[in-house]
PDB file of N, CA and C in Angstrom:
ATOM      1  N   UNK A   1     -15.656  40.161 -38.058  1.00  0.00           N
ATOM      2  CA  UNK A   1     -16.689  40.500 -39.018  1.00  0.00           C
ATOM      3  C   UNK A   1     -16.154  40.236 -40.423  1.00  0.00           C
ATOM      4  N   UNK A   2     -16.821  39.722 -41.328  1.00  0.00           N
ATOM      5  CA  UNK A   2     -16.560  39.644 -42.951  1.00  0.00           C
ATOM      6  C   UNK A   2     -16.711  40.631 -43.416  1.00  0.00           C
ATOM      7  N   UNK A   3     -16.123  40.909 -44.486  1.00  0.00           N
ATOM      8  CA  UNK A   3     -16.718  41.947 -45.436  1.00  0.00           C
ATOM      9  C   UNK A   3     -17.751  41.497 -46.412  1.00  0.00           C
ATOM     10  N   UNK A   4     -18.420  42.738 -46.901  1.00  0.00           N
ATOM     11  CA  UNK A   4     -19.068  42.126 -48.057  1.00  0.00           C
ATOM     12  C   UNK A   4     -18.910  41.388 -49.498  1.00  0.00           C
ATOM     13  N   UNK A   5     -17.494  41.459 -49.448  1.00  0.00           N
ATOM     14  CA  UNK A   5     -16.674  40.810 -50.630  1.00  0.00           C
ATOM     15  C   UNK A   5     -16.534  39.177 -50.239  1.00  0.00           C
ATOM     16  N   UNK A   6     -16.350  39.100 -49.492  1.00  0.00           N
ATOM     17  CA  UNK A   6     -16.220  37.837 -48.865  1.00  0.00           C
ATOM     18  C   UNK A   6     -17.483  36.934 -48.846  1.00  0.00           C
ATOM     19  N   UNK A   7     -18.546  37.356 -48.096  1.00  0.00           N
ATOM     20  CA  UNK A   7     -20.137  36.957 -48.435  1.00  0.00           C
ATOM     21  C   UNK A   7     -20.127  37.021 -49.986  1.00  0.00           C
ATOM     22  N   UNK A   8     -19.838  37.773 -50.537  1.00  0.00           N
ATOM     23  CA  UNK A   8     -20.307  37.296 -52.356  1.00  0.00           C
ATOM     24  C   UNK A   8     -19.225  36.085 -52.313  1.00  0.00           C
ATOM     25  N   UNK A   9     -18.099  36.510 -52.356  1.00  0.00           N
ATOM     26  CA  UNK A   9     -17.627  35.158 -52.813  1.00  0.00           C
ATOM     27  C   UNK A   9     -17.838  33.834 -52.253  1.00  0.00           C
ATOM     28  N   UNK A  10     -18.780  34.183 -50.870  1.00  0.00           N
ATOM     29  CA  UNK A  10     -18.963  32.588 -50.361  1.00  0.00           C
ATOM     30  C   UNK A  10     -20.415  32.073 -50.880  1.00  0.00           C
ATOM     31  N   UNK A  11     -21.072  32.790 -51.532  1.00  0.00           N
ATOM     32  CA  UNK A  11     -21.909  32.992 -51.774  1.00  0.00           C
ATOM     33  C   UNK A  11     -21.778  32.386 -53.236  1.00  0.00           C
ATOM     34  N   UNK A  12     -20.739  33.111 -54.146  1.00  0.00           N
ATOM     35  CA  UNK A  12     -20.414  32.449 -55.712  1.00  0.00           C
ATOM     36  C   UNK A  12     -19.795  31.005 -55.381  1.00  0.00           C
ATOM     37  N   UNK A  13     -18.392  30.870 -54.280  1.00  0.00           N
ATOM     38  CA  UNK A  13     -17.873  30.274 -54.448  1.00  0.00           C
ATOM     39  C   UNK A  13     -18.502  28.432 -53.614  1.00  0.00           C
ATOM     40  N   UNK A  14     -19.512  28.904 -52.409  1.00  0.00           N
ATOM     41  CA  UNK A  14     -19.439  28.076 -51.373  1.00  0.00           C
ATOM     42  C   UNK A  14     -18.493  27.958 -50.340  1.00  0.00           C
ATOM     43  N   UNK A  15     -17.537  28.348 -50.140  1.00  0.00           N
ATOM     44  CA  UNK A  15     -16.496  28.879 -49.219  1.00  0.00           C
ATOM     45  C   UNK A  15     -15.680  30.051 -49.537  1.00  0.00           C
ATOM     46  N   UNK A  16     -15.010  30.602 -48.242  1.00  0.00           N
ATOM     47  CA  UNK A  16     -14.588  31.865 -47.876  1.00  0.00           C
ATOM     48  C   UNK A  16     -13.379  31.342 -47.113  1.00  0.00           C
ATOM     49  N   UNK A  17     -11.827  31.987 -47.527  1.00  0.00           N
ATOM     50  CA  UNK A  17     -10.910  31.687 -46.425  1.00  0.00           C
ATOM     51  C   UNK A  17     -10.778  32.991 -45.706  1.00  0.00           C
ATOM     52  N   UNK A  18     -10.920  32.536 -44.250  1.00  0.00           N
ATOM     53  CA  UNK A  18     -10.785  33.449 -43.080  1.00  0.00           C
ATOM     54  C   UNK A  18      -9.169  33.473 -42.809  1.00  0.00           C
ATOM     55  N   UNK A  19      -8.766  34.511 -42.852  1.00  0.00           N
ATOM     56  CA  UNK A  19      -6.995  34.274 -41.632  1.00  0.00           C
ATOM     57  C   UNK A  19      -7.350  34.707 -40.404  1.00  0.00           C
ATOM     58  N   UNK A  20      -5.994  34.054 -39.653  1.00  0.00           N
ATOM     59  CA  UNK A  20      -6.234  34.481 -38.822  1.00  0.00           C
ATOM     60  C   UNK A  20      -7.589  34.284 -37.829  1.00  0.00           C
ATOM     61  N   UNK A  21      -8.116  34.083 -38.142  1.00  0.00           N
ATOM     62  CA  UNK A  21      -9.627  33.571 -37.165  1.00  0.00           C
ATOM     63  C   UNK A  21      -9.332  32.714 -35.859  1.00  0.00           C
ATOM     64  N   UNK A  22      -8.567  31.600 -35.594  1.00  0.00           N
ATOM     65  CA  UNK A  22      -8.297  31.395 -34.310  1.00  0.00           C
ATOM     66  C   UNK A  22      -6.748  31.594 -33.895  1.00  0.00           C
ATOM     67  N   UNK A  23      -7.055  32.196 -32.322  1.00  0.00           N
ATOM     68  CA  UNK A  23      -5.382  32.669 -32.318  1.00  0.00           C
ATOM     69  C   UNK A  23      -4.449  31.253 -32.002  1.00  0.00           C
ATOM     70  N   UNK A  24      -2.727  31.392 -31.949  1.00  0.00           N
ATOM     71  CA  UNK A  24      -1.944  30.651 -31.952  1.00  0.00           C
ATOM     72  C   UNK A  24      -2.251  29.195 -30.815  1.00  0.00           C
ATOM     73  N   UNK A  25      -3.119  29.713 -29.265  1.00  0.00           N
ATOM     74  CA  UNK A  25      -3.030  28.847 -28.462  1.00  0.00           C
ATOM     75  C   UNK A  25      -4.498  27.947 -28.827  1.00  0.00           C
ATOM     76  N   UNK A  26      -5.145  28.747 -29.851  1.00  0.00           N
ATOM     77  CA  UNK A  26      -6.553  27.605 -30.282  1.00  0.00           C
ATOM     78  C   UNK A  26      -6.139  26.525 -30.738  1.00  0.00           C
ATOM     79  N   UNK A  27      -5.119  27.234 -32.316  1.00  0.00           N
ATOM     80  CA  UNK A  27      -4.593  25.891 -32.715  1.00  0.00           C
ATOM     81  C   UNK A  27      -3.716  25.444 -32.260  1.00  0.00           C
ATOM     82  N   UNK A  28      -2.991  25.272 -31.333  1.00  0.00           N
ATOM     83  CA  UNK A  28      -2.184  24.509 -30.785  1.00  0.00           C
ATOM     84  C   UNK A  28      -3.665  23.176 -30.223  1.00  0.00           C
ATOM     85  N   UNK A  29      -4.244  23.894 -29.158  1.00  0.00           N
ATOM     86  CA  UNK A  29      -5.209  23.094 -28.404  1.00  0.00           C
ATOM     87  C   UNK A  29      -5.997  21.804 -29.371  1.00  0.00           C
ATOM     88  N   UNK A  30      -6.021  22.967 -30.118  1.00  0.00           N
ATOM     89  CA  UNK A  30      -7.231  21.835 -31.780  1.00  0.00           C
ATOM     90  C   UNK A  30      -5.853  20.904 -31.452  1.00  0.00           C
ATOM     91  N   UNK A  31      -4.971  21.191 -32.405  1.00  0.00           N
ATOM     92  CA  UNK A  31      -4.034  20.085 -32.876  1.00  0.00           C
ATOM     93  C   UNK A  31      -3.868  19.088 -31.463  1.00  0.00           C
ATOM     94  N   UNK A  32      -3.777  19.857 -30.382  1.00  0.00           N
ATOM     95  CA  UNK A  32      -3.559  18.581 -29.710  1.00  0.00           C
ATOM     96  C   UNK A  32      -4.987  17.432 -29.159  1.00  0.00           C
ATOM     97  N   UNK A  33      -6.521  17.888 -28.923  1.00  0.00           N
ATOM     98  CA  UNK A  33      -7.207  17.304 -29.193  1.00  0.00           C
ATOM     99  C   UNK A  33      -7.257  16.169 -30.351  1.00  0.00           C
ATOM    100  N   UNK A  34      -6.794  16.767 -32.055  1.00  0.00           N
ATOM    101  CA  UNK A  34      -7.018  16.018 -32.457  1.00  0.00           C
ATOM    102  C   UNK A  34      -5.636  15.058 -32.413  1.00  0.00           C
ATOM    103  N   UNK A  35      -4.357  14.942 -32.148  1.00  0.00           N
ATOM    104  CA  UNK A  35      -3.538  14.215 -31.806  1.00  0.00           C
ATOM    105  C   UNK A  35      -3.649  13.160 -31.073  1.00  0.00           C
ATOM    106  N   UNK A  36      -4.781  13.067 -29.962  1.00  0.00           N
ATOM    107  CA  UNK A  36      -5.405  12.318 -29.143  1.00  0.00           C
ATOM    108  C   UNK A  36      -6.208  11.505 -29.748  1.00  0.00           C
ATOM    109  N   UNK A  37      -7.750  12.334 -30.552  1.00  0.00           N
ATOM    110  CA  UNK A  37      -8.375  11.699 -30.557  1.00  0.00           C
ATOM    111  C   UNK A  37      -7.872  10.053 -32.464  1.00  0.00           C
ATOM    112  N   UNK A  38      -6.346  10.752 -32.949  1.00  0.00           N
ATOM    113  CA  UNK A  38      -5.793   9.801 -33.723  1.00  0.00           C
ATOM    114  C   UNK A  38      -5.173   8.689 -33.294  1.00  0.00           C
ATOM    115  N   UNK A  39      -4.642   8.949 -31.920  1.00  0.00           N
ATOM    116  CA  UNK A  39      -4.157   8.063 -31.200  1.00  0.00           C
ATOM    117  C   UNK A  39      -4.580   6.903 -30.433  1.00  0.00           C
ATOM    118  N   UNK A  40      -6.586   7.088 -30.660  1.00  0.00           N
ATOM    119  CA  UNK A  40      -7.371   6.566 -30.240  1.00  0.00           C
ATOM    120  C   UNK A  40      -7.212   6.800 -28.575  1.00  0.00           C
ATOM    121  N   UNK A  41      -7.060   7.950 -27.897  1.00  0.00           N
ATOM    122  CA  UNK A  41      -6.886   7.724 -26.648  1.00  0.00           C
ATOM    123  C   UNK A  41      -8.327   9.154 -26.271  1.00  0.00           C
ATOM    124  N   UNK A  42      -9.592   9.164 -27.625  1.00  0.00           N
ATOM    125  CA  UNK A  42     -10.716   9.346 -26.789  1.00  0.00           C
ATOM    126  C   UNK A  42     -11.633   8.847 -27.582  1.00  0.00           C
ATOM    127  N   UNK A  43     -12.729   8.335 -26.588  1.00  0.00           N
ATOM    128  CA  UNK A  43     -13.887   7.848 -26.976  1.00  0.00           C
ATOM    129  C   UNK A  43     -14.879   8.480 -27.308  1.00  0.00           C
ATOM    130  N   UNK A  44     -15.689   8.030 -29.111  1.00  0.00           N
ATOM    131  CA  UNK A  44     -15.859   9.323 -29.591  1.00  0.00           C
ATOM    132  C   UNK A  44     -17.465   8.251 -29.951  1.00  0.00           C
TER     133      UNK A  44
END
């Protein structure tokens, strides 16, 4: 959940930094999807 400080500032700013939001094995997974898809080894 955000706080309401956060909504104003995404609100003033157009973005909000979240921490923490995906745990350690998401980004691992992201990074290695996108490692692949730089390597050209998926069809996009």
């Amino acid at each position: 959940m955000i706080s309401p400080e956060q909504v104003t500032q995404f609100q003033r700013d157009g973005f909000v930094i979240l921490d923490q939001i995906l745990t350690p094995d998401q980004v691992a997974r992201a990074n290695a999807a996108l490692d692949r898809i730089f390597r050209g080894e998926v069809n996009a």
